[in-house]
C-alpha atoms as a PDB file:
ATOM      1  CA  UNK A   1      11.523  13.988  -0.629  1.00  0.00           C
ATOM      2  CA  UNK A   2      13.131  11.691   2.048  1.00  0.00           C
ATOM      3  CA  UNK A   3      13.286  11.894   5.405  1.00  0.00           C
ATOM      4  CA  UNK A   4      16.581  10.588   6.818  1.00  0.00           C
ATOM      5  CA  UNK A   5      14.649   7.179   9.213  1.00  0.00           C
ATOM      6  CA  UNK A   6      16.798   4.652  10.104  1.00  0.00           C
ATOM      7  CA  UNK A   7      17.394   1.849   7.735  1.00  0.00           C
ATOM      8  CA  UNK A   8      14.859   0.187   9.118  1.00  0.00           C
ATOM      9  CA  UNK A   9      10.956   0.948   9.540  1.00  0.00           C
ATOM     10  CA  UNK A  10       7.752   0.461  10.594  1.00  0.00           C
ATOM     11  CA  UNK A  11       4.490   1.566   9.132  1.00  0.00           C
ATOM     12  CA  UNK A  12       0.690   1.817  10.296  1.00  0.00           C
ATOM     13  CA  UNK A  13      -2.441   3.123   8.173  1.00  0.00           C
ATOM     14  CA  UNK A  14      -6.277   2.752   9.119  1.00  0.00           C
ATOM     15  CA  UNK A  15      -9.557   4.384   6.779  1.00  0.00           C
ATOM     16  CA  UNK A  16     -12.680   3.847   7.295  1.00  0.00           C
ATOM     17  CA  UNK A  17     -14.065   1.941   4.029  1.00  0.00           C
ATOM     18  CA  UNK A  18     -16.909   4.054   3.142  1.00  0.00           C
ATOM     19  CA  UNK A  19     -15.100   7.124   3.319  1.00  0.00           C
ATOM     20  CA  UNK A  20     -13.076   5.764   0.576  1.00  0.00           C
ATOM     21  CA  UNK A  21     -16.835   4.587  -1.129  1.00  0.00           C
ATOM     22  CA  UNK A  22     -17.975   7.788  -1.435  1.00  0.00           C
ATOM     23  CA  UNK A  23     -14.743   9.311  -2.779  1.00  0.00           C
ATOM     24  CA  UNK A  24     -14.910   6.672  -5.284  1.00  0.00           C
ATOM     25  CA  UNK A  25     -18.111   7.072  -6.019  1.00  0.00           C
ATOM     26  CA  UNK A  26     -17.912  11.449  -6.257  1.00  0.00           C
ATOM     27  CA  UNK A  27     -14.470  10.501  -8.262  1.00  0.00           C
ATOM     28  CA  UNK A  28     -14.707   7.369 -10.276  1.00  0.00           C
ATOM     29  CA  UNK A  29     -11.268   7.975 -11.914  1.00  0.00           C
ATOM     30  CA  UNK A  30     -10.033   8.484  -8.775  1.00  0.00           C
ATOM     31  CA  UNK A  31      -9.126   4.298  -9.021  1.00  0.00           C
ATOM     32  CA  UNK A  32      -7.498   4.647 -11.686  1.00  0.00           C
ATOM     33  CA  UNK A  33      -5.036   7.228  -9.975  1.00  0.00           C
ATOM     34  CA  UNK A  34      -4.591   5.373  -6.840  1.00  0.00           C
ATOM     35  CA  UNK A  35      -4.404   1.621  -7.632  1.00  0.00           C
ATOM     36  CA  UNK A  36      -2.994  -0.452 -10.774  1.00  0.00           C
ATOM     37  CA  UNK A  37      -5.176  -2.605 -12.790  1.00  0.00           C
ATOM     38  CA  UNK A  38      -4.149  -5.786 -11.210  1.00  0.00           C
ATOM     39  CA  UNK A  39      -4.940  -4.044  -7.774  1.00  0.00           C
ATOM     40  CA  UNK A  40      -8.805  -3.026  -9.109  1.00  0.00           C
ATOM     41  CA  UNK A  41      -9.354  -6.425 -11.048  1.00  0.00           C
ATOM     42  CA  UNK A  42      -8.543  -8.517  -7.797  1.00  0.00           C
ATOM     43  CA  UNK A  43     -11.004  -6.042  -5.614  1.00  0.00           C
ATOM     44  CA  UNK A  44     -13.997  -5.818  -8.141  1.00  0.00           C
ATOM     45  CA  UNK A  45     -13.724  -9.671  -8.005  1.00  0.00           C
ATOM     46  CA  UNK A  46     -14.843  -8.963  -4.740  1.00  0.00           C
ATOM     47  CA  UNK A  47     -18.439  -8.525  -3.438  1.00  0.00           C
ATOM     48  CA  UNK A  48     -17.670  -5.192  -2.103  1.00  0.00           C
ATOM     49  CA  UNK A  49     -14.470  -3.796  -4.079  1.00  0.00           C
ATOM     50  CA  UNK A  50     -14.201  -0.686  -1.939  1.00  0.00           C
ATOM     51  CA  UNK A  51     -13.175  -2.569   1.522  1.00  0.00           C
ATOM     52  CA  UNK A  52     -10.017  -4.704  -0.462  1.00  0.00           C
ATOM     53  CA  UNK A  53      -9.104  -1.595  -2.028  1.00  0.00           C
ATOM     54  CA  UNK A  54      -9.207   0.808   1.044  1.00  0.00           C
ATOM     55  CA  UNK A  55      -6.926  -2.407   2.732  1.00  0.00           C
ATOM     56  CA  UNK A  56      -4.776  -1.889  -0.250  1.00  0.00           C
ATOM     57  CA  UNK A  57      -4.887   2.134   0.124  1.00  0.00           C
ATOM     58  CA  UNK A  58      -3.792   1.581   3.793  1.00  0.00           C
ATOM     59  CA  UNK A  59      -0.807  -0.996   2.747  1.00  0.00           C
ATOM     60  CA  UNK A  60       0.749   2.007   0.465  1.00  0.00           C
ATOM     61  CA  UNK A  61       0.568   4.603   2.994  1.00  0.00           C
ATOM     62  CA  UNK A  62       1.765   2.026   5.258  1.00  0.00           C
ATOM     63  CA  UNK A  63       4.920   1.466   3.361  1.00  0.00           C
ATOM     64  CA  UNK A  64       5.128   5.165   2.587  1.00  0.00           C
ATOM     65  CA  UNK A  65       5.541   5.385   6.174  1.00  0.00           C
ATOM     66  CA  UNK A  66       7.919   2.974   7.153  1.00  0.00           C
ATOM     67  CA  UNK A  67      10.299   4.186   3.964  1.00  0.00           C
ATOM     68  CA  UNK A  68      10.024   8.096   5.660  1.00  0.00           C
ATOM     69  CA  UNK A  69       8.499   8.990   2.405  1.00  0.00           C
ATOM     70  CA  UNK A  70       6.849  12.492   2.155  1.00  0.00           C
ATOM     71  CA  UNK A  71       5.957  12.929  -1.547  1.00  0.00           C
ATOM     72  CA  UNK A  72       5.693   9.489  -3.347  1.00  0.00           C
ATOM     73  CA  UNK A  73       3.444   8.186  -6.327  1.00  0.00           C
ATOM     74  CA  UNK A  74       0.483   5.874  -4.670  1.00  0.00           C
ATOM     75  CA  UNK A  75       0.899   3.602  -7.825  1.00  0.00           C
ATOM     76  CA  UNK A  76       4.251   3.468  -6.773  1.00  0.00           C
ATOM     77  CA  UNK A  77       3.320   0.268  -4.167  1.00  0.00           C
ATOM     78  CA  UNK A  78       1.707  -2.130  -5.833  1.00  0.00           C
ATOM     79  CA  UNK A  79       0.013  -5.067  -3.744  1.00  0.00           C
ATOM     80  CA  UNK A  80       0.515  -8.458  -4.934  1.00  0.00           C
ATOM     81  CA  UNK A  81      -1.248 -11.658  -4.183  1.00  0.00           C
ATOM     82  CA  UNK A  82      -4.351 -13.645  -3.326  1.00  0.00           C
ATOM     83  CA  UNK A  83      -3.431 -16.933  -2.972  1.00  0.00           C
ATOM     84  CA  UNK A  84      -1.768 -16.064   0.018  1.00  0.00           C
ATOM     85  CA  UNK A  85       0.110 -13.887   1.822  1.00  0.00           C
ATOM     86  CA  UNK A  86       0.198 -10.259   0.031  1.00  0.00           C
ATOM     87  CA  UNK A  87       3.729  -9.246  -1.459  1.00  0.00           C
ATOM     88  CA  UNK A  88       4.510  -5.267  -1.948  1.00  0.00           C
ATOM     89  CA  UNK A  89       6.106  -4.582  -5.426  1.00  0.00           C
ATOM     90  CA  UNK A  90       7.404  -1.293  -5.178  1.00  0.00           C
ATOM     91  CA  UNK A  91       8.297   1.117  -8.178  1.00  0.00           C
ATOM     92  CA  UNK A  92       9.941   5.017  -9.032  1.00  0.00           C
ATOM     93  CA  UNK A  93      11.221   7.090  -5.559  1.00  0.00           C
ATOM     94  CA  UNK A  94      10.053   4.467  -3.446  1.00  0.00           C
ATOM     95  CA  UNK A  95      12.316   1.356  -4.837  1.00  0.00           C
ATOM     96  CA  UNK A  96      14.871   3.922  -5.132  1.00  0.00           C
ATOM     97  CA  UNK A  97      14.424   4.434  -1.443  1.00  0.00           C
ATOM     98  CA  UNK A  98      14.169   0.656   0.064  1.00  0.00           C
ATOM     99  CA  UNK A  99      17.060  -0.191  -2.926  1.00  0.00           C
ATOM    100  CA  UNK A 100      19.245   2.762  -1.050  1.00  0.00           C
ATOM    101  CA  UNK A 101      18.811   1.726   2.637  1.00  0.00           C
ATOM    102  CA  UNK A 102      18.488  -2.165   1.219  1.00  0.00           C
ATOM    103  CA  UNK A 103      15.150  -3.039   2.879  1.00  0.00           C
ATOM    104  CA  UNK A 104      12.389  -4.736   1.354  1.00  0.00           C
ATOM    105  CA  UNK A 105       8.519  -4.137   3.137  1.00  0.00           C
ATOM    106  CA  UNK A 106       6.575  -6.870   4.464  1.00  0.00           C
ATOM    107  CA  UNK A 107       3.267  -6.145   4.294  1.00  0.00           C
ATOM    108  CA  UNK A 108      -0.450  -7.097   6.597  1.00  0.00           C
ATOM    109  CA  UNK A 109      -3.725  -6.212   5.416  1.00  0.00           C
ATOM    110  CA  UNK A 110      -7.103  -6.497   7.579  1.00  0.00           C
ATOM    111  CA  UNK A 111     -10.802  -5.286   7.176  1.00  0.00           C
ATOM    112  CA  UNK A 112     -13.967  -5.303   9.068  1.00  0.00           C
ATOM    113  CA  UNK A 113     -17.385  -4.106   7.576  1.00  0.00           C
ATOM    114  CA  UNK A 114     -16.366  -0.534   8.410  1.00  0.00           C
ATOM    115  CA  UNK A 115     -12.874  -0.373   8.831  1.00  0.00           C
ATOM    116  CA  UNK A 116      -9.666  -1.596   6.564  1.00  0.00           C
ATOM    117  CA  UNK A 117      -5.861  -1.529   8.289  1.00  0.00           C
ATOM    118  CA  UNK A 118      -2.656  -2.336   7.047  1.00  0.00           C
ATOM    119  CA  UNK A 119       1.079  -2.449   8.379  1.00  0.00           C
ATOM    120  CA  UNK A 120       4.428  -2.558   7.081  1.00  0.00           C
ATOM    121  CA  UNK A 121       7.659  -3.545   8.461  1.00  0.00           C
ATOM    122  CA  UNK A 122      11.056  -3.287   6.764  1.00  0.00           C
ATOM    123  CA  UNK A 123      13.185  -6.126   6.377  1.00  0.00           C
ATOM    124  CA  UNK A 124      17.069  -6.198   5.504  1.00  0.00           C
ATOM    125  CA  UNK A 125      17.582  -7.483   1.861  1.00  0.00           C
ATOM    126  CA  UNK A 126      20.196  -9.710   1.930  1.00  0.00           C
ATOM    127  CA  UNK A 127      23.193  -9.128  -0.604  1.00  0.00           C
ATOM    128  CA  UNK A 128      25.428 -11.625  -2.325  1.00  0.00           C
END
């Protein structure tokens, strides 16, 4: 479902990181559901997974919200990257929906001890 947003938007998403712990932990395939493999390999590389992953969590509600989605896939946005800045790889409704208003999300990630945050801003893709 779409809402009709401008072409362009911004998104904002905050969770507290053991909230998403203990969900985790109650629902261990609950990872699988939310995050791709390449998403779960980079945070168990981590010394505690659950704070890169809630970051990630936030980043795809984050871009859910700046493309006006209402009902979207959470595997759908896929975060990218380590070496660097993150990139957003987006798949199903929500490429559709940045292909159809020709925007492309831009993604920031941050995380305390107790807290993980994340926002997304639409840019214009530029056609040739």
């Amino acid at each position: 479902m779409r809402s009709r947003a401008p072409g362009l938007g911004i998104g904002l998403d905050l969770l507290e990181v053991d909230r998403l712990e203990r969900a985790l932990a109650r629902r261990p395939r609950l990872a699988d559901r939310l995050f791709t493999r390449g998403e779960r390999d980079y945070a168990e590389a981590r010394p505690r997974p659950a704070r890169h992953l809630a970051a990630r969590f936030c980043a795809k509600e984050a871009v859910a919200k700046a493309l006006g989605m209402t009902v979207w896939s959470f595997r759908d946005v896929e975060v990218v990257g380590g070496g660097g800045p993150p990139r957003v790889r987006l798949h199903g409704s929500l490429a559709d929906r940045a292909r159809e208003l020709e925007v492309a999300p831009v993604v920031s990630l941050t995380h305390t001890r107790t807290t993980a945050g994340a926002t997304a801003l639409l840019r214009r893709e530029r056609r040739e």
